[in-house]
Every structure is written in structure tokens, then in C-alpha cells.
PDB file of N, CA and C in Angstrom:
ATOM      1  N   UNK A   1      79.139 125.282 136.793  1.00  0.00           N
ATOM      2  CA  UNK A   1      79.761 124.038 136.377  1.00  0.00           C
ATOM      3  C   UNK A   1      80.695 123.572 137.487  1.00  0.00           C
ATOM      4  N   UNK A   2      80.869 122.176 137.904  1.00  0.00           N
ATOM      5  CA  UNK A   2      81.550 121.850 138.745  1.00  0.00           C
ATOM      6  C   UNK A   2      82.533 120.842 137.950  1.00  0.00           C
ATOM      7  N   UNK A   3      83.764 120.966 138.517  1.00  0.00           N
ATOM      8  CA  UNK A   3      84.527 120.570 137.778  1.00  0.00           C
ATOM      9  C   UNK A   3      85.750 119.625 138.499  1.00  0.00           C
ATOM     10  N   UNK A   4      85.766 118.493 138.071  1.00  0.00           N
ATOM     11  CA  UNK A   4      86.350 117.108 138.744  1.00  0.00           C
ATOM     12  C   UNK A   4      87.774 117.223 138.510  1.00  0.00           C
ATOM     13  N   UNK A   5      89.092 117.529 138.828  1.00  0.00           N
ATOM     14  CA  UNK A   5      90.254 117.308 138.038  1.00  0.00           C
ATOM     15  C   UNK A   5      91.337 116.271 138.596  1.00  0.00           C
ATOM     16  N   UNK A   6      91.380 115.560 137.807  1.00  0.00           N
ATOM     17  CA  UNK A   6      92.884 114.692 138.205  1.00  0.00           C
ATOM     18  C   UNK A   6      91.997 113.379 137.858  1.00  0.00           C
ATOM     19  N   UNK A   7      91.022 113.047 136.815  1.00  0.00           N
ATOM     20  CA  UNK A   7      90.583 112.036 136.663  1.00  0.00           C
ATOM     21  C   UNK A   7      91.221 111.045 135.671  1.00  0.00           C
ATOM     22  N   UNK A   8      92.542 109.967 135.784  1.00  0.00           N
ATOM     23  CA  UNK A   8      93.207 109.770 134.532  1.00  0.00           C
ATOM     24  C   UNK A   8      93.992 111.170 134.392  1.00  0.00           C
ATOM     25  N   UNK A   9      94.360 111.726 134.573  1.00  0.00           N
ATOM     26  CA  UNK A   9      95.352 112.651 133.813  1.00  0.00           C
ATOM     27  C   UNK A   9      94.468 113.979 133.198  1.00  0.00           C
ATOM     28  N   UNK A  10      93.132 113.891 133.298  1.00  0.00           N
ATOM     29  CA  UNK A  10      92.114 114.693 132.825  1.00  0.00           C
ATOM     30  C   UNK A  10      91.146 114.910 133.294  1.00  0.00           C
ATOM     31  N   UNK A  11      90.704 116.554 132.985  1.00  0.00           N
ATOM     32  CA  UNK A  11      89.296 116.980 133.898  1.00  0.00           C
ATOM     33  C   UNK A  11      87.833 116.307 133.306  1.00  0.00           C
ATOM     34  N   UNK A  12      87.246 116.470 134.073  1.00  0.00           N
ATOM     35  CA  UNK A  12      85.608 116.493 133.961  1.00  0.00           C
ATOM     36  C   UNK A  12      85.179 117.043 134.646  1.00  0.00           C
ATOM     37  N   UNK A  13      84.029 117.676 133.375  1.00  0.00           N
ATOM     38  CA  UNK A  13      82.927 118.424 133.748  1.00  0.00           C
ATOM     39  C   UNK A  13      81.818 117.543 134.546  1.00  0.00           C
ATOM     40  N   UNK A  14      81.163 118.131 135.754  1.00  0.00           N
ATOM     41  CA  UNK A  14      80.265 117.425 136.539  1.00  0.00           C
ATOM     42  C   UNK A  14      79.199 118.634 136.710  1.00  0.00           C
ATOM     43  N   UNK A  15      77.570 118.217 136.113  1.00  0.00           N
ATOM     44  CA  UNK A  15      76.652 118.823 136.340  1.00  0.00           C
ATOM     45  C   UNK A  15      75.679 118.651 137.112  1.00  0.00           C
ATOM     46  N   UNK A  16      75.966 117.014 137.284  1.00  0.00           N
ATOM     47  CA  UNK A  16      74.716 116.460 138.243  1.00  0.00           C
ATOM     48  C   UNK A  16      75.182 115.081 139.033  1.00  0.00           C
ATOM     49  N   UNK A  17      74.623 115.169 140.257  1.00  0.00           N
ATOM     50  CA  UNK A  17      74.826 113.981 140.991  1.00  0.00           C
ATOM     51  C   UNK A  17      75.638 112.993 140.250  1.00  0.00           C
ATOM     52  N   UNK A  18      74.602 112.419 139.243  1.00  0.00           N
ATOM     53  CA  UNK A  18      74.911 110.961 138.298  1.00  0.00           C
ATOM     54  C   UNK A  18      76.179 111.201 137.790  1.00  0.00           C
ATOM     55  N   UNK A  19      76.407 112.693 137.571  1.00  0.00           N
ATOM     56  CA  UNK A  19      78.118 112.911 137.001  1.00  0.00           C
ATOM     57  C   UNK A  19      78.969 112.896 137.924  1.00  0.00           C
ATOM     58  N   UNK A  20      78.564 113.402 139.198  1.00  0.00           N
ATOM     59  CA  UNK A  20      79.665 113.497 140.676  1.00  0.00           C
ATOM     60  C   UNK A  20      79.758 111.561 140.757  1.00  0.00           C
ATOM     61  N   UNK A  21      78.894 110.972 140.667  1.00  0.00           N
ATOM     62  CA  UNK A  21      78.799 109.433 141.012  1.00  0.00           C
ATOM     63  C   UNK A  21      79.606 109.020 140.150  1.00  0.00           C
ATOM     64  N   UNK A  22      79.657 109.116 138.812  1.00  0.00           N
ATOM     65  CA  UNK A  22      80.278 108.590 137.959  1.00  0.00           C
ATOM     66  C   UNK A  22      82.292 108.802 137.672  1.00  0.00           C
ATOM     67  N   UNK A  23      82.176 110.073 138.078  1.00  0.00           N
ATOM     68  CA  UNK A  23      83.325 110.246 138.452  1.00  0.00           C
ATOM     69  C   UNK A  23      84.159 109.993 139.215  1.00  0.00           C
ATOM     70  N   UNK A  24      83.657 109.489 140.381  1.00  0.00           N
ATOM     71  CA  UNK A  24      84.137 108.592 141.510  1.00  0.00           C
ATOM     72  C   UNK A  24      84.247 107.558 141.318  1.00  0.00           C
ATOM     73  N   UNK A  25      83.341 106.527 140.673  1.00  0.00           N
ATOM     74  CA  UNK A  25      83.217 105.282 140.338  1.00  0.00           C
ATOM     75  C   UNK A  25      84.630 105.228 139.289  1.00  0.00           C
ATOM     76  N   UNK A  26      84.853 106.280 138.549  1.00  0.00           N
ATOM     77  CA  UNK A  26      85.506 106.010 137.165  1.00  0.00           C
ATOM     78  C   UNK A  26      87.022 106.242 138.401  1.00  0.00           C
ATOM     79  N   UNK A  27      87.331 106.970 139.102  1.00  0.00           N
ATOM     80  CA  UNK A  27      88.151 106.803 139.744  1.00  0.00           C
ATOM     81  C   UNK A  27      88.775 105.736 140.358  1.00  0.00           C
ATOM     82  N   UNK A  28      88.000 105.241 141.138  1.00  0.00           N
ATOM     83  CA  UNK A  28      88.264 104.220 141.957  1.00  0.00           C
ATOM     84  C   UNK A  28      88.392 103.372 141.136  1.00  0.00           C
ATOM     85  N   UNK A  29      87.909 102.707 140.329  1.00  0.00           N
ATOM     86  CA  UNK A  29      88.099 102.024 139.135  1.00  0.00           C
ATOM     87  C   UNK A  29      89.434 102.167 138.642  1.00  0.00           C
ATOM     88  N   UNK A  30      90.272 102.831 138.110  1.00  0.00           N
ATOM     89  CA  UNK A  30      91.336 103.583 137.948  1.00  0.00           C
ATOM     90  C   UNK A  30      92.154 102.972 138.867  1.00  0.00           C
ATOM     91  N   UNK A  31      91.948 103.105 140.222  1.00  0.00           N
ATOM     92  CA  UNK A  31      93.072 103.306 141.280  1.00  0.00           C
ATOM     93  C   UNK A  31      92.888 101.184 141.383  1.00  0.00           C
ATOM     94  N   UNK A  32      92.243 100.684 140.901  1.00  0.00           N
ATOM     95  CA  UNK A  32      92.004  99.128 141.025  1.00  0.00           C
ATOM     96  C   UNK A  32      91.597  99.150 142.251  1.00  0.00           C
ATOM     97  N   UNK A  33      90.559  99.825 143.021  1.00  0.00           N
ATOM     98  CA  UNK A  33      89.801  99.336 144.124  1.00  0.00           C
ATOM     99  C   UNK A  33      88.433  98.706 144.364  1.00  0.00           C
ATOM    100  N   UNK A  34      87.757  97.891 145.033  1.00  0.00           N
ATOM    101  CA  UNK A  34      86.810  97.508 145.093  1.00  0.00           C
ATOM    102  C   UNK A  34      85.562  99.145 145.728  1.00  0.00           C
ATOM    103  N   UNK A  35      84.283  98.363 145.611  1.00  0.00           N
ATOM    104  CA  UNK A  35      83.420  99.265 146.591  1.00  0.00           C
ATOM    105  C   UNK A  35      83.496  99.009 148.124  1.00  0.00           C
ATOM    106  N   UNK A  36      84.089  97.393 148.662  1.00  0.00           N
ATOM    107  CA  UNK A  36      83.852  97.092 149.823  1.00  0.00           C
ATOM    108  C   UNK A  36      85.364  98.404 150.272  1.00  0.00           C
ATOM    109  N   UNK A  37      85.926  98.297 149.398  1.00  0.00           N
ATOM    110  CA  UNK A  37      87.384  98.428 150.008  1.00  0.00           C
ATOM    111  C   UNK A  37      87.607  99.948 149.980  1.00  0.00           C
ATOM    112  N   UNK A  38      86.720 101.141 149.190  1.00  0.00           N
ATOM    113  CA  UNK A  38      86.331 102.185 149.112  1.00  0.00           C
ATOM    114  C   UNK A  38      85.499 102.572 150.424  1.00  0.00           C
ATOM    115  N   UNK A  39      84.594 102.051 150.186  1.00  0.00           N
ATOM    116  CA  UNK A  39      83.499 102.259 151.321  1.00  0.00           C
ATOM    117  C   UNK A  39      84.174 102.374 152.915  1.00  0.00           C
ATOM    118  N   UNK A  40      85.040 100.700 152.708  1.00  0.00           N
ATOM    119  CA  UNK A  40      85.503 100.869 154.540  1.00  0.00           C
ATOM    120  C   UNK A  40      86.635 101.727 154.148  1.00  0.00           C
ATOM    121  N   UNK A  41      87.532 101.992 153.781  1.00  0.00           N
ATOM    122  CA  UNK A  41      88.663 103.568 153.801  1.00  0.00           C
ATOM    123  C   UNK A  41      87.903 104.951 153.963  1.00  0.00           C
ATOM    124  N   UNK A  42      86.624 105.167 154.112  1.00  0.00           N
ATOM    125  CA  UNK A  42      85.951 106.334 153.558  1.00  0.00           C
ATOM    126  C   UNK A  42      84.823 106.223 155.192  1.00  0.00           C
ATOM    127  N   UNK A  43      85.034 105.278 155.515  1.00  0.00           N
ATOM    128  CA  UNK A  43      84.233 105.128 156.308  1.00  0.00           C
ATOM    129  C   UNK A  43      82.235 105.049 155.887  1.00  0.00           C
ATOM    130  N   UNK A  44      82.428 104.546 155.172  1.00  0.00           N
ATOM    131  CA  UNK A  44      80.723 104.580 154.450  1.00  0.00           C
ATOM    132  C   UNK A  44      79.969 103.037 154.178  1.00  0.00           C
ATOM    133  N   UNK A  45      79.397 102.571 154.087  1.00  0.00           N
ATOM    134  CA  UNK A  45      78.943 101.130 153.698  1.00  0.00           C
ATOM    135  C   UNK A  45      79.127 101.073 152.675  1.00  0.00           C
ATOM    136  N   UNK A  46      78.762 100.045 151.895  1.00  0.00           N
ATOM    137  CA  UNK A  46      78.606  99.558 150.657  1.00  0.00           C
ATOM    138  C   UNK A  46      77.556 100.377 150.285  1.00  0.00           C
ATOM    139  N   UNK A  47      76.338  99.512 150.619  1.00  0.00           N
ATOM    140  CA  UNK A  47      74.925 100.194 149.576  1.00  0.00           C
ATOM    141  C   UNK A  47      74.993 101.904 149.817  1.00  0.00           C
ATOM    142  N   UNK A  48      75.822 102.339 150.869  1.00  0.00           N
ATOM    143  CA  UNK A  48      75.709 104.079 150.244  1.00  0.00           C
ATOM    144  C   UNK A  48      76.714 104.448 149.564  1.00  0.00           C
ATOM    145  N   UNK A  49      77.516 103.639 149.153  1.00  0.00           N
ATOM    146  CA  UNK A  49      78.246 104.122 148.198  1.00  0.00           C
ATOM    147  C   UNK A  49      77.784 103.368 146.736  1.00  0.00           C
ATOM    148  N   UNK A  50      77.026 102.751 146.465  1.00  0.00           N
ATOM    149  CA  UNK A  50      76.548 101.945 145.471  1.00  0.00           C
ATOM    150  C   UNK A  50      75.508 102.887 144.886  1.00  0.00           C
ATOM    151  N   UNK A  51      74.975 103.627 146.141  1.00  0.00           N
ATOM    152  CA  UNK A  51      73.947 104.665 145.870  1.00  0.00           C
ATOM    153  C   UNK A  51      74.447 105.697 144.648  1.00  0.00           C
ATOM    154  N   UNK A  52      75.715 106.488 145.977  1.00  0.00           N
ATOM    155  CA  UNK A  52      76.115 107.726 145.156  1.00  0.00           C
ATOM    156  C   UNK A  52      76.688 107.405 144.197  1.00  0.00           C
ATOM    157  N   UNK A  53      77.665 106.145 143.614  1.00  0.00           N
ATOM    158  CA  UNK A  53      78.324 106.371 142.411  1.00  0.00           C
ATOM    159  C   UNK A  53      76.937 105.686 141.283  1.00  0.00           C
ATOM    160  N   UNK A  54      75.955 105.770 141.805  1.00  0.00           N
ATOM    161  CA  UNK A  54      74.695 105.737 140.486  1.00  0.00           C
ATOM    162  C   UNK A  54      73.930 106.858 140.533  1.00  0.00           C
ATOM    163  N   UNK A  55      74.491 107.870 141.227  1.00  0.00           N
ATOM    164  CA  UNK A  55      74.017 109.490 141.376  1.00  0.00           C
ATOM    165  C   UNK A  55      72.619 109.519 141.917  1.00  0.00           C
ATOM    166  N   UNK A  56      72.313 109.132 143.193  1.00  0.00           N
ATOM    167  CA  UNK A  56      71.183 109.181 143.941  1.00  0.00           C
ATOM    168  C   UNK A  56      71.841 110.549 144.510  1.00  0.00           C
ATOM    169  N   UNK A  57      70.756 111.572 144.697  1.00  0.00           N
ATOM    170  CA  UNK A  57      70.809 112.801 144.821  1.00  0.00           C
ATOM    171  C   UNK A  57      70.638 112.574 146.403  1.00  0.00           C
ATOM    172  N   UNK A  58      70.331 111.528 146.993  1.00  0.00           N
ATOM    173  CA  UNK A  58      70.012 112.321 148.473  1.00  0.00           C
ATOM    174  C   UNK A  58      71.503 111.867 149.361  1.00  0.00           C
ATOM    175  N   UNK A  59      72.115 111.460 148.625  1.00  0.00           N
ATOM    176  CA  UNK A  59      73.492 111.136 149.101  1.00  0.00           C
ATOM    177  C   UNK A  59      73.928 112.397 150.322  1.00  0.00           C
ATOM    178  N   UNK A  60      74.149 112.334 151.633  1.00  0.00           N
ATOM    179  CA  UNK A  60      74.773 113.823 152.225  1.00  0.00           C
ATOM    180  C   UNK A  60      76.125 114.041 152.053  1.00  0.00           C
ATOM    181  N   UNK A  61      76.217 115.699 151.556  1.00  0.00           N
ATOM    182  CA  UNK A  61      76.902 116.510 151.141  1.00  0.00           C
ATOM    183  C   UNK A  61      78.641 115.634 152.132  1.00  0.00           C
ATOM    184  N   UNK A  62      78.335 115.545 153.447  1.00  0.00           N
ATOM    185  CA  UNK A  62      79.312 115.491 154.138  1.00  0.00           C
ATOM    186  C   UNK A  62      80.225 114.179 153.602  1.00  0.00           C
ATOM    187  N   UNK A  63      79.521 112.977 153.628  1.00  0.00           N
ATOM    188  CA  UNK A  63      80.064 111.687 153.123  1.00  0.00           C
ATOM    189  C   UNK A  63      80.742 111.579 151.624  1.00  0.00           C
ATOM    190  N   UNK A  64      79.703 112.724 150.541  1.00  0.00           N
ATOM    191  CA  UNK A  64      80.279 112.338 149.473  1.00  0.00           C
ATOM    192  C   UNK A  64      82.137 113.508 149.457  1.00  0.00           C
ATOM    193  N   UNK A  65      81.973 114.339 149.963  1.00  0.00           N
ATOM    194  CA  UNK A  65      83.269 114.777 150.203  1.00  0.00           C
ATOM    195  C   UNK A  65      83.995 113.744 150.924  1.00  0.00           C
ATOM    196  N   UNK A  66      84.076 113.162 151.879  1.00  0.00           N
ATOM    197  CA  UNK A  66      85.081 112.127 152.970  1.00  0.00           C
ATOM    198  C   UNK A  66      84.949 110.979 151.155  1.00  0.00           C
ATOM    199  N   UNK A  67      83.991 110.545 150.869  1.00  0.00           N
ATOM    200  CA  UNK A  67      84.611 109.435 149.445  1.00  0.00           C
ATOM    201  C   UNK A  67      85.862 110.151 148.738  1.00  0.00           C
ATOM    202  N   UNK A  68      85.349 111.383 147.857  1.00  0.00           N
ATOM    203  CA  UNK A  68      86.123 111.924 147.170  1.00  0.00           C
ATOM    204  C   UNK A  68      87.776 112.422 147.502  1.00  0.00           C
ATOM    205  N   UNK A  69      87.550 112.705 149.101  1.00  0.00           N
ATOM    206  CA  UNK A  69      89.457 112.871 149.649  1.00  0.00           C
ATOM    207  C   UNK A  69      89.701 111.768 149.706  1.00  0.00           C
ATOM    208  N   UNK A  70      89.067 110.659 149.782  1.00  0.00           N
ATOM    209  CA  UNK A  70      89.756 109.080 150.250  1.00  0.00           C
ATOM    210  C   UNK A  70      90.348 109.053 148.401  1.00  0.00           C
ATOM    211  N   UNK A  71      89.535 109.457 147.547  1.00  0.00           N
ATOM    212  CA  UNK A  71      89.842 109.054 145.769  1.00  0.00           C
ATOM    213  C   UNK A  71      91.399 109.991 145.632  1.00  0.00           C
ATOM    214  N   UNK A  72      91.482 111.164 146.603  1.00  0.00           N
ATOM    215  CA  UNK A  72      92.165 112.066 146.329  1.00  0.00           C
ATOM    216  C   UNK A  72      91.751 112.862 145.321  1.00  0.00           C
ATOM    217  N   UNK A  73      90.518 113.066 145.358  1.00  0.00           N
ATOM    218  CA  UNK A  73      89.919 114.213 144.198  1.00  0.00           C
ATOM    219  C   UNK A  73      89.562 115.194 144.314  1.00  0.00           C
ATOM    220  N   UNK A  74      89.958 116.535 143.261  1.00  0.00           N
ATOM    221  CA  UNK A  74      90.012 117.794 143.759  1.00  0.00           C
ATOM    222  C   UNK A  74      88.716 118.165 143.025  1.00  0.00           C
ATOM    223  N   UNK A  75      87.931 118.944 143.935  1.00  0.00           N
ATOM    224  CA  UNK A  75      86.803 120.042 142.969  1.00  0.00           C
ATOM    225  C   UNK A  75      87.445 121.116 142.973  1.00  0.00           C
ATOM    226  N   UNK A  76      87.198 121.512 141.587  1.00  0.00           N
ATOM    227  CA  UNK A  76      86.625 123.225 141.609  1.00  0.00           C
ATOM    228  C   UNK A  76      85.660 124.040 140.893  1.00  0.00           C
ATOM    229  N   UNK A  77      85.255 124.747 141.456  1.00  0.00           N
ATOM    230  CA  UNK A  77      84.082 125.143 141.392  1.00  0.00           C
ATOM    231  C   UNK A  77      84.163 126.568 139.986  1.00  0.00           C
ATOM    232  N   UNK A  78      83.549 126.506 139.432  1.00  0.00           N
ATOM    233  CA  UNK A  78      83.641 127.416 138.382  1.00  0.00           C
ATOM    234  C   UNK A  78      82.363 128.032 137.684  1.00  0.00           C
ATOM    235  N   UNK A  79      82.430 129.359 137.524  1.00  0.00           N
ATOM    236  CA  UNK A  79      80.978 130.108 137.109  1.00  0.00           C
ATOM    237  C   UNK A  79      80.738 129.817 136.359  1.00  0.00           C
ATOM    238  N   UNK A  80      79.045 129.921 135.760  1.00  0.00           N
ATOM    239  CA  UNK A  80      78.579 129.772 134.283  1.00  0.00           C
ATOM    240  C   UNK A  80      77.768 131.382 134.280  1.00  0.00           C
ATOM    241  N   UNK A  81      77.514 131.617 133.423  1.00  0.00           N
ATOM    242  CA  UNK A  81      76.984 133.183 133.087  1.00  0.00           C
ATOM    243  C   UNK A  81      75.853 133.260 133.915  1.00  0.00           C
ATOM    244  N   UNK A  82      75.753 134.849 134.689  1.00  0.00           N
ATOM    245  CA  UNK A  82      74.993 135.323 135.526  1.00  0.00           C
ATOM    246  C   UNK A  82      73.415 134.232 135.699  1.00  0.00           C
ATOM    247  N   UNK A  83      72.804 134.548 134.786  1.00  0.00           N
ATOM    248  CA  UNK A  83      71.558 133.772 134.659  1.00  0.00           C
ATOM    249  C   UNK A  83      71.319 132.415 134.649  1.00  0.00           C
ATOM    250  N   UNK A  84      72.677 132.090 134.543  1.00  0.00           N
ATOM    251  CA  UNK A  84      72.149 130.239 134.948  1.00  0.00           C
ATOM    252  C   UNK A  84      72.549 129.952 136.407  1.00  0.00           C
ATOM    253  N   UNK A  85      74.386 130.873 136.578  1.00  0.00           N
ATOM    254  CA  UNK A  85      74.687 129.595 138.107  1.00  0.00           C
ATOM    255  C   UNK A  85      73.949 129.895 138.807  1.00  0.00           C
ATOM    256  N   UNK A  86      73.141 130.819 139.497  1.00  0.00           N
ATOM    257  CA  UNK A  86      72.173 130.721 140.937  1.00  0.00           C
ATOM    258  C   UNK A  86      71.206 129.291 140.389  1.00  0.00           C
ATOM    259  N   UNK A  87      70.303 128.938 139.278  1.00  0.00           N
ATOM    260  CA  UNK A  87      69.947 127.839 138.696  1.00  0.00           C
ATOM    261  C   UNK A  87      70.237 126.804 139.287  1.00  0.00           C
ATOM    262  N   UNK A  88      71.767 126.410 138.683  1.00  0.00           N
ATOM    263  CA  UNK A  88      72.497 125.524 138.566  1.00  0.00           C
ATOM    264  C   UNK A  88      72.719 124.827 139.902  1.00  0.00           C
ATOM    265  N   UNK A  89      73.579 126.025 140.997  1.00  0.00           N
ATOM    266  CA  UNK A  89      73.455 125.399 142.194  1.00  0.00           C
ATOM    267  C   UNK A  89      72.195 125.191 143.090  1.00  0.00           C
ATOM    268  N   UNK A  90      71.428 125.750 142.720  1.00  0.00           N
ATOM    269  CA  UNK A  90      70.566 125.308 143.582  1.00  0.00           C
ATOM    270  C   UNK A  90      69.482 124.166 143.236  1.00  0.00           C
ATOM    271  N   UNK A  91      69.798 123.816 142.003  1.00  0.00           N
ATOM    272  CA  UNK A  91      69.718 122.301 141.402  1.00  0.00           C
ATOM    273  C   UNK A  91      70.606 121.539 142.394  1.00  0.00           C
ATOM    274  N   UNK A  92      71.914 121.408 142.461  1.00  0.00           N
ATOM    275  CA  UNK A  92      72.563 120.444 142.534  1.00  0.00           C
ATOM    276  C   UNK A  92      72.332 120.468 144.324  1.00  0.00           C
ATOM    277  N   UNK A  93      72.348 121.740 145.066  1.00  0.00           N
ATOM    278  CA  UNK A  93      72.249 121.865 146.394  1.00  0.00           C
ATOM    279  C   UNK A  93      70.616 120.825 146.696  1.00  0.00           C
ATOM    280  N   UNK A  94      69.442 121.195 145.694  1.00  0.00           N
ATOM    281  CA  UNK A  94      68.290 120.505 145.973  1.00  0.00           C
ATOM    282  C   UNK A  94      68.617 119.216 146.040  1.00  0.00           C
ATOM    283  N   UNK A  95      69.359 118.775 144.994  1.00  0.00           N
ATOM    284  CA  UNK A  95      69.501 117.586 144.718  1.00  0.00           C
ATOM    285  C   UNK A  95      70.040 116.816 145.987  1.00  0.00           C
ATOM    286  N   UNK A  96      71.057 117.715 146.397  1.00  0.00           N
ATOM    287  CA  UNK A  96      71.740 116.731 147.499  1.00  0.00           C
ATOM    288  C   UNK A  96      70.946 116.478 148.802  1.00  0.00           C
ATOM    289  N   UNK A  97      70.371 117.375 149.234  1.00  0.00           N
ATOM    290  CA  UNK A  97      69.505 117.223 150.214  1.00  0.00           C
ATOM    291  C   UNK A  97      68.159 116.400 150.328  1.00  0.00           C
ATOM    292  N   UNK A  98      68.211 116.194 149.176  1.00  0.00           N
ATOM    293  CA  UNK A  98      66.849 114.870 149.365  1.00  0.00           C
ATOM    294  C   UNK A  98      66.842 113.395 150.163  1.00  0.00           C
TER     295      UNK A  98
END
């Protein structure tokens, strides 16, 4: 389980891209910023950030971290029982690399 905190005053759980996207979006939203105005602080365009906060999986790993410190948002990373997290991440690792 990956886990978003400081969203509003409260965590979220993030399992998949569309949840990492959404959580950002719900952020920035929050902080009253645009996407143009996200994007250029973050150094990213528009349409790739239009991408990731609608959870397109091939988003790279590197950019969606540089969004998330620009949001000031912390991950942490947290186990789920033996038999799922190897699963789990390597869902979300597939995911990102597409």
C-alpha cells in the first residue's frame, strides 16, 4: 500500500496510478493552483501533467516525484502481507514504466 499524507489534513491510501493522479490533482486543487501553473513550477508541460493526474501509467517515475515535492507531498511506503506486496509493487512498478 502506498500511502499519500498531508492531503487536507488527511492521509490517503494510493494503490494505483489513477490514485497517485488523483491525489495530486486533489492537492493542487487545495493549494488553488492551476495545471499551467503546476506544470511550469515542476518543470513538466501541461498535457503530461493532464496525463498523470488521470493516472496514465506510463507517466516516468522521475517527473511524477519532481510534481509531488513541488505539491509538498510526502509518500510512505507501507507493507501489505507477505503474499500480496511483491504483487502489488510490481503492478505499480509495471505500471509506471509503460
Amino acid at each position: 500500500m502506498w500511502v499519500i499524507a498531508h492531503i487536507g489534513g488527511s492521509s490517503m491510501d494510493v494503490y494505483t496510478a489513477r490514485d497517485l493522479g488523483a491525489a495530486a490533482r486533489q492537492k493542487r486543487e487545495t493549494l488553488g493552483m492551476t495545471q499551467q501553473a503546476l506544470a511550469d513550477a515542476a518543470g513538466v508541460t501541461r498535457d503530461w501533467l493532464l496525463d498523470f493526474e488521470a493516472g496514465n501509467p506510463s507517466s516516468s517515475l522521475g517527473r511524477v516525484f519532481t510534481v509531488l515535492n513541488t505539491l509538498h507531498l510526502h509518500v510512505d511506503l507501507t507493507g501489505t502481507p507477505e503474499d500480496e506486496s511483491d504483487s502489488a509493487l510490481d503492478d505499480v512498478f509495471r505500471d509506471l514504466d509503460r
